[in-house]
N, C-alpha and C. Protein backbone atom coordinates (compact mmCIF):
# COMPACT_ATOMS: atom_id res chain seq x y z
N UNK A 1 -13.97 -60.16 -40.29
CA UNK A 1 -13.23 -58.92 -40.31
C UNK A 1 -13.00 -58.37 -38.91
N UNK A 2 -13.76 -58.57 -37.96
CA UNK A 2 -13.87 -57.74 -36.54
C UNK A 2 -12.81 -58.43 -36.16
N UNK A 3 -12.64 -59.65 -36.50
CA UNK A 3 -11.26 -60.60 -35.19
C UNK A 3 -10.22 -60.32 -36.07
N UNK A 4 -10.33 -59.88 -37.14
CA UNK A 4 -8.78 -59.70 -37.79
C UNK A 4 -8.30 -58.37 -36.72
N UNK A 5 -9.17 -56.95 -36.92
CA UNK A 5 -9.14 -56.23 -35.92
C UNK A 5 -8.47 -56.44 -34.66
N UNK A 6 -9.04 -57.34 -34.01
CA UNK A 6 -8.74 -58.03 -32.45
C UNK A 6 -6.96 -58.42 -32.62
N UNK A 7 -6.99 -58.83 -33.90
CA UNK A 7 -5.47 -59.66 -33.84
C UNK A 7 -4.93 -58.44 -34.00
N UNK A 8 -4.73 -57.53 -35.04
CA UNK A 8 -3.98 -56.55 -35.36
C UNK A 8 -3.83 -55.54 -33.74
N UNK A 9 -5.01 -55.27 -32.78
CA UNK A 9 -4.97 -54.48 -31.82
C UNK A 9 -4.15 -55.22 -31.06
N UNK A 10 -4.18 -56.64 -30.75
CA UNK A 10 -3.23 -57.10 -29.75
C UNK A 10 -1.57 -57.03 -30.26
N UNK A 11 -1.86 -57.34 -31.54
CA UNK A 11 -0.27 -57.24 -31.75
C UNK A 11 0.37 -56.27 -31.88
N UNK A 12 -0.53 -54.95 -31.95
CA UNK A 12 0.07 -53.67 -31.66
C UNK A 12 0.30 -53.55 -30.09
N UNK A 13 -0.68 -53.65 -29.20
CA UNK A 13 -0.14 -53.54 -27.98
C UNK A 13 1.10 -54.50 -27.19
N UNK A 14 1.16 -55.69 -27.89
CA UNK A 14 2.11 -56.15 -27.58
C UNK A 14 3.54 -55.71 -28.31
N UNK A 15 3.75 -55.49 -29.35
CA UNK A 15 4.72 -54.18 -29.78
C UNK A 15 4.92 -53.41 -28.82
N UNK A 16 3.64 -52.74 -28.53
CA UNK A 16 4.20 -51.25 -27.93
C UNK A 16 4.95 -51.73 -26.79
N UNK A 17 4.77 -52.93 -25.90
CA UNK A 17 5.10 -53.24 -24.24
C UNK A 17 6.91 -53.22 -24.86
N UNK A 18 6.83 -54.04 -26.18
CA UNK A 18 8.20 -55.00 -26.11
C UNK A 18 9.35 -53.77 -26.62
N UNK A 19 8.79 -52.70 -27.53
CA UNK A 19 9.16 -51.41 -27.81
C UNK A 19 9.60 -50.73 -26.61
N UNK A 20 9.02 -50.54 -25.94
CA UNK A 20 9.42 -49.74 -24.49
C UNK A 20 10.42 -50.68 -23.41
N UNK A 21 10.12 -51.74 -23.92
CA UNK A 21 11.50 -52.47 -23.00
C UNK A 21 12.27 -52.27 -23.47
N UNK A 22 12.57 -52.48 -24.93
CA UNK A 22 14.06 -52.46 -25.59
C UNK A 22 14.52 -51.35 -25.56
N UNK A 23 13.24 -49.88 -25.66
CA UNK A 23 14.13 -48.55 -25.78
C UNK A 23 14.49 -48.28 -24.01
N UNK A 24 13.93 -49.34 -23.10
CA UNK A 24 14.20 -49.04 -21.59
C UNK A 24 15.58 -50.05 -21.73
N UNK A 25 15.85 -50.68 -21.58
CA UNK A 25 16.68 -52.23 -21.25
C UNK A 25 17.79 -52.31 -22.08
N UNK A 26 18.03 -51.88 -23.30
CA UNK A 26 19.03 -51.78 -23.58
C UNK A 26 20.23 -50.65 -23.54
N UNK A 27 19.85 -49.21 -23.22
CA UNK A 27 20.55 -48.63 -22.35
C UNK A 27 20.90 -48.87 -21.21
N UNK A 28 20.08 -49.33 -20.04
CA UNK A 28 20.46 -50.13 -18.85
C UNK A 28 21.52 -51.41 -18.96
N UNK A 29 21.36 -52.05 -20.06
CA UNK A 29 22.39 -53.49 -19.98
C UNK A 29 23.94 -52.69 -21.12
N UNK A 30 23.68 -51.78 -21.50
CA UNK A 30 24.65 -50.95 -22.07
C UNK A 30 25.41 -50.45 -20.83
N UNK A 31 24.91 -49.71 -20.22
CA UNK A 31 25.63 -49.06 -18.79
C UNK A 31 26.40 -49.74 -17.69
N UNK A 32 25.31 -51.04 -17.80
CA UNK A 32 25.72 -52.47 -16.83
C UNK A 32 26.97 -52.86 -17.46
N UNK A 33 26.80 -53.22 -18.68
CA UNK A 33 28.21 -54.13 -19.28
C UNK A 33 29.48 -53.06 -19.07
N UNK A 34 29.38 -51.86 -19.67
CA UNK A 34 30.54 -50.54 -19.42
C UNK A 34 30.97 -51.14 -18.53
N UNK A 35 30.24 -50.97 -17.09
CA UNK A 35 30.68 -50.70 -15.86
C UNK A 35 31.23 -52.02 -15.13
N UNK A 36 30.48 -53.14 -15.97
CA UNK A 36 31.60 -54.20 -15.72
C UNK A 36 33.01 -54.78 -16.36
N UNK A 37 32.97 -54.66 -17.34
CA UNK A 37 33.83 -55.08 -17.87
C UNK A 37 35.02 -53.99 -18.09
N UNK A 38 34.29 -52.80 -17.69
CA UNK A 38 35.21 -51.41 -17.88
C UNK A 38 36.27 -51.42 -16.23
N UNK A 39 35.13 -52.01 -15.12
CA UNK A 39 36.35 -52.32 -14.62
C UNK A 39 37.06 -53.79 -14.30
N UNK A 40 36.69 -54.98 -15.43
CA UNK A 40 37.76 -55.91 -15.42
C UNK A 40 38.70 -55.51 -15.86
N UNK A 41 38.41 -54.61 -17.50
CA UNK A 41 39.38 -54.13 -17.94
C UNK A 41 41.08 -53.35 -17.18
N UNK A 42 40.38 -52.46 -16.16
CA UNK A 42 41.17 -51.39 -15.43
C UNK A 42 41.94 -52.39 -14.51
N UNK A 43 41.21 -53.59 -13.91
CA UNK A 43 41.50 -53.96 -12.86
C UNK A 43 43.06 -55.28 -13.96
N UNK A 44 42.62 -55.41 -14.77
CA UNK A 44 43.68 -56.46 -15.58
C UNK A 44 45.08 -55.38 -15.99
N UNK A 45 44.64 -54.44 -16.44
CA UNK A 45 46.14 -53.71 -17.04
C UNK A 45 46.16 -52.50 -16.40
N UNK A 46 45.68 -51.82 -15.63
CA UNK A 46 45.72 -51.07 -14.99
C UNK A 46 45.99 -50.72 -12.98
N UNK A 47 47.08 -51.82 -13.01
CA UNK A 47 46.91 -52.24 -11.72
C UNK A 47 47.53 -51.61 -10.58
N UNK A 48 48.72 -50.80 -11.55
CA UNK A 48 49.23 -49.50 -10.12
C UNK A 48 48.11 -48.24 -10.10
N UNK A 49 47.01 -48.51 -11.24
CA UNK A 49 46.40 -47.22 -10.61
C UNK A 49 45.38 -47.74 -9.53
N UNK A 50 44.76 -49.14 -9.91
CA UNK A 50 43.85 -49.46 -8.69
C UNK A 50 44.71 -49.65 -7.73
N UNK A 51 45.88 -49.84 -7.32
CA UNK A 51 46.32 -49.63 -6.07
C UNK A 51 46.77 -48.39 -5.66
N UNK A 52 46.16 -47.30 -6.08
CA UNK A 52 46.65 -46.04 -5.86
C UNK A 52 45.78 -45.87 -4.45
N UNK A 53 46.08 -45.59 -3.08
CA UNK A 53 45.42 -45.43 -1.92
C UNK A 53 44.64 -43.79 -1.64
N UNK A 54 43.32 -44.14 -1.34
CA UNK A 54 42.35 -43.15 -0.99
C UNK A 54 42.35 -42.27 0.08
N UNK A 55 42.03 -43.71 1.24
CA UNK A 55 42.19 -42.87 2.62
C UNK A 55 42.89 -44.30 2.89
N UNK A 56 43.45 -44.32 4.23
CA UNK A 56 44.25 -45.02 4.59
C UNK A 56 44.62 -46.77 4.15
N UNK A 57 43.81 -47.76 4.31
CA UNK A 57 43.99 -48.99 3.41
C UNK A 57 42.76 -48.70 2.18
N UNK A 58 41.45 -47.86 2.25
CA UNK A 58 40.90 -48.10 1.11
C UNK A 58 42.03 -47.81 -0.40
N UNK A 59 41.99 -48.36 -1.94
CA UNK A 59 42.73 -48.02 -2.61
C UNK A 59 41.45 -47.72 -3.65
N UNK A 60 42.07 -47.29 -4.74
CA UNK A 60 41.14 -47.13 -5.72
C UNK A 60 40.07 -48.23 -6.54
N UNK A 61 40.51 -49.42 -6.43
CA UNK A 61 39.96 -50.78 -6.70
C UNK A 61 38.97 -51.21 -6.06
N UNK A 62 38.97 -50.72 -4.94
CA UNK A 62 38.11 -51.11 -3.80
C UNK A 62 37.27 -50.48 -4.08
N UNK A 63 37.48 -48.99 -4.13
CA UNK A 63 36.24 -48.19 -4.26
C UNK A 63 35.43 -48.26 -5.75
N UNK A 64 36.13 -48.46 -6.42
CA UNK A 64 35.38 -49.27 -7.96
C UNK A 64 34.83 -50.36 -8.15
N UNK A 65 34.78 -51.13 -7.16
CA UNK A 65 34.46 -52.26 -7.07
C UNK A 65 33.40 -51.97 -6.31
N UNK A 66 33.60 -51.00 -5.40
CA UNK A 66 32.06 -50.69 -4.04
C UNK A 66 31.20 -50.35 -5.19
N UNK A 67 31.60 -49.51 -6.25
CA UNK A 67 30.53 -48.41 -6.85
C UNK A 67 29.77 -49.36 -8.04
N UNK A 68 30.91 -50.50 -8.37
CA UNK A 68 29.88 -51.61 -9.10
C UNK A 68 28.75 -52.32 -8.74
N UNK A 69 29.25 -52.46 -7.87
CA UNK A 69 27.85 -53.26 -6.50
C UNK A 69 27.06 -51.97 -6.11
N UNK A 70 27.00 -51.04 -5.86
CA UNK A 70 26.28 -49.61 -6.35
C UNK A 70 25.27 -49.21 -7.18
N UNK A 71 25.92 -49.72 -9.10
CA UNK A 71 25.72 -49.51 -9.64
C UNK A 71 24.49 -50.61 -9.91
N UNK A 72 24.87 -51.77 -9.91
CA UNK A 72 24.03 -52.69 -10.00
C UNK A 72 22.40 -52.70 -9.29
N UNK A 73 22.64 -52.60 -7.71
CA UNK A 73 21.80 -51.84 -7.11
C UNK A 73 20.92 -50.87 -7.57
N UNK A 74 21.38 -49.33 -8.24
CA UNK A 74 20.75 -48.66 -8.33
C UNK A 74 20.21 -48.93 -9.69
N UNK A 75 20.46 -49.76 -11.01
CA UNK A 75 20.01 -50.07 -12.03
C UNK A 75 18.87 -51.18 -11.69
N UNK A 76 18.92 -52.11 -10.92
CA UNK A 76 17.81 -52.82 -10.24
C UNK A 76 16.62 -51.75 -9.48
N UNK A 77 17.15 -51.05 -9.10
CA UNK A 77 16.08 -50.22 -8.48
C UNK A 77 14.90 -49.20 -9.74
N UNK A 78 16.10 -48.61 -10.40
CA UNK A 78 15.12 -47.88 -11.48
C UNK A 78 14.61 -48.99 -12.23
N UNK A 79 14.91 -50.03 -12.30
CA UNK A 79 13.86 -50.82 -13.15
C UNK A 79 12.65 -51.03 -12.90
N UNK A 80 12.75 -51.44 -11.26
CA UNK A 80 11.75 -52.09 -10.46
C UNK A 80 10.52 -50.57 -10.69
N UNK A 81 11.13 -49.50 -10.49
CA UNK A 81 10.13 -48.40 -10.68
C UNK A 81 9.58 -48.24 -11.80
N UNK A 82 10.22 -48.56 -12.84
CA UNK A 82 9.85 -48.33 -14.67
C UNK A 82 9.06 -49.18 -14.38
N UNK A 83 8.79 -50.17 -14.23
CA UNK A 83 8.41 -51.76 -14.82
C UNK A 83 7.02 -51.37 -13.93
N UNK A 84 6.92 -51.05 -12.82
CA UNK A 84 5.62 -50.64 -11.90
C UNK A 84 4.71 -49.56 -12.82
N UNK A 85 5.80 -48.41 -13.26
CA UNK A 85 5.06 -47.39 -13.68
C UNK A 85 4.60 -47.33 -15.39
N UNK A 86 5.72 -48.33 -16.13
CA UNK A 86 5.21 -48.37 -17.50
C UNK A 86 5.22 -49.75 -17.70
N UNK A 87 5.96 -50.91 -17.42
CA UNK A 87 5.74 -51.98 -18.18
C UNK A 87 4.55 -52.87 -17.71
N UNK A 88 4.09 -52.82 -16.37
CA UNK A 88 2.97 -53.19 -16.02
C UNK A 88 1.43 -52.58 -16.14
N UNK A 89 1.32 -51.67 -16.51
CA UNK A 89 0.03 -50.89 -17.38
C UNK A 89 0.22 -51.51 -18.90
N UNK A 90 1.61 -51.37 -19.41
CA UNK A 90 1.17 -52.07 -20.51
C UNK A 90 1.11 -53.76 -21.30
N UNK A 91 1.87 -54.31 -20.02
CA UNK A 91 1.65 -55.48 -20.07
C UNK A 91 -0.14 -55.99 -19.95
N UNK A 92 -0.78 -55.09 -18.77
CA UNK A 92 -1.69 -55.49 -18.41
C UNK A 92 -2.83 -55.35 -20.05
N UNK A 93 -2.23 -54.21 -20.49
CA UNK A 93 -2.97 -53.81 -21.73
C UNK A 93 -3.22 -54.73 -22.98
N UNK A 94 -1.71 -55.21 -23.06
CA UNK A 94 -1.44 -55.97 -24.08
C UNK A 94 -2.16 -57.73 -23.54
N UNK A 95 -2.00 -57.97 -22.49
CA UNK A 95 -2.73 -59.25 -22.12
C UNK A 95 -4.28 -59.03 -22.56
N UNK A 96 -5.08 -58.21 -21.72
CA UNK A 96 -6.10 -57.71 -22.11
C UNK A 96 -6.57 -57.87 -23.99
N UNK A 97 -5.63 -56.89 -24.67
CA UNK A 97 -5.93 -56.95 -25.93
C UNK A 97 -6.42 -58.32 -26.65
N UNK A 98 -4.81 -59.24 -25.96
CA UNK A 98 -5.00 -60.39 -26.56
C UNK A 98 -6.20 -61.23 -26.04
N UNK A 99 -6.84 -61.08 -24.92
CA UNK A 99 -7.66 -62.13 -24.80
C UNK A 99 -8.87 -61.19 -25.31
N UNK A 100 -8.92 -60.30 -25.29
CA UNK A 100 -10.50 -60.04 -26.50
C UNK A 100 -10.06 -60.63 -27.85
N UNK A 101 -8.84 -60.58 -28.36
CA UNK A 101 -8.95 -60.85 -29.82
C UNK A 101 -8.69 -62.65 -29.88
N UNK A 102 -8.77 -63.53 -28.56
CA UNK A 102 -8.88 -64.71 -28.73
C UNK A 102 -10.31 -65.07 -28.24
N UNK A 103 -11.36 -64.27 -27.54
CA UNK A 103 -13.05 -64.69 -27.99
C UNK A 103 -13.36 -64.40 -29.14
């Protein structure tokens, strides 16, 4: 009965890690895809507005294109912080769990 315990605690903590990725990670790859394909989209049928000019040769394409490479960036960055501040406490947890409930 005690190692059934062991199994049930690890497989809850491993839930909880894989729970918090999906409710982290799939808003992030939601935002990612928008922002890419939102501007293949613009950039395929929308092409006198990306050439609409900003400041002198920048045009609007350019700068949508800077803010994708931006975007990417700054979605790599908040991860790297999530993943420090929650997925690695509970990874560490859930490893943990499992190797008590495999002695």
């Amino acid at each position: 009965m005690r190692g059934d315990r062991r199994v049930e605690a690890a497989h809850a903590a491993v839930r909880a890690l894989v729970a918090a990725k999906i409710r982290f990670l799939l808003p992030m790859t939601i935002i990612y895809i928008v922002g890419y394909v939102g501007l293949t989209v613009v950039a395929g049928f929308a092409k006198d507005v990306m050439a609409i000019k900003i400041v002198g040769p920048l045009n609007i394409g350019f700068a949508l294109i800077a803010l994708n490479y931006l975007l990417s960036w700054a979605l790599a960055l908040i991860y790297e912080r999530v993943a420090n501040r929650v997925f690695d406490p509970l990874s560490a947890a859930a490893a943990e769990s499992v190797r008590g409930a495999v002695r």
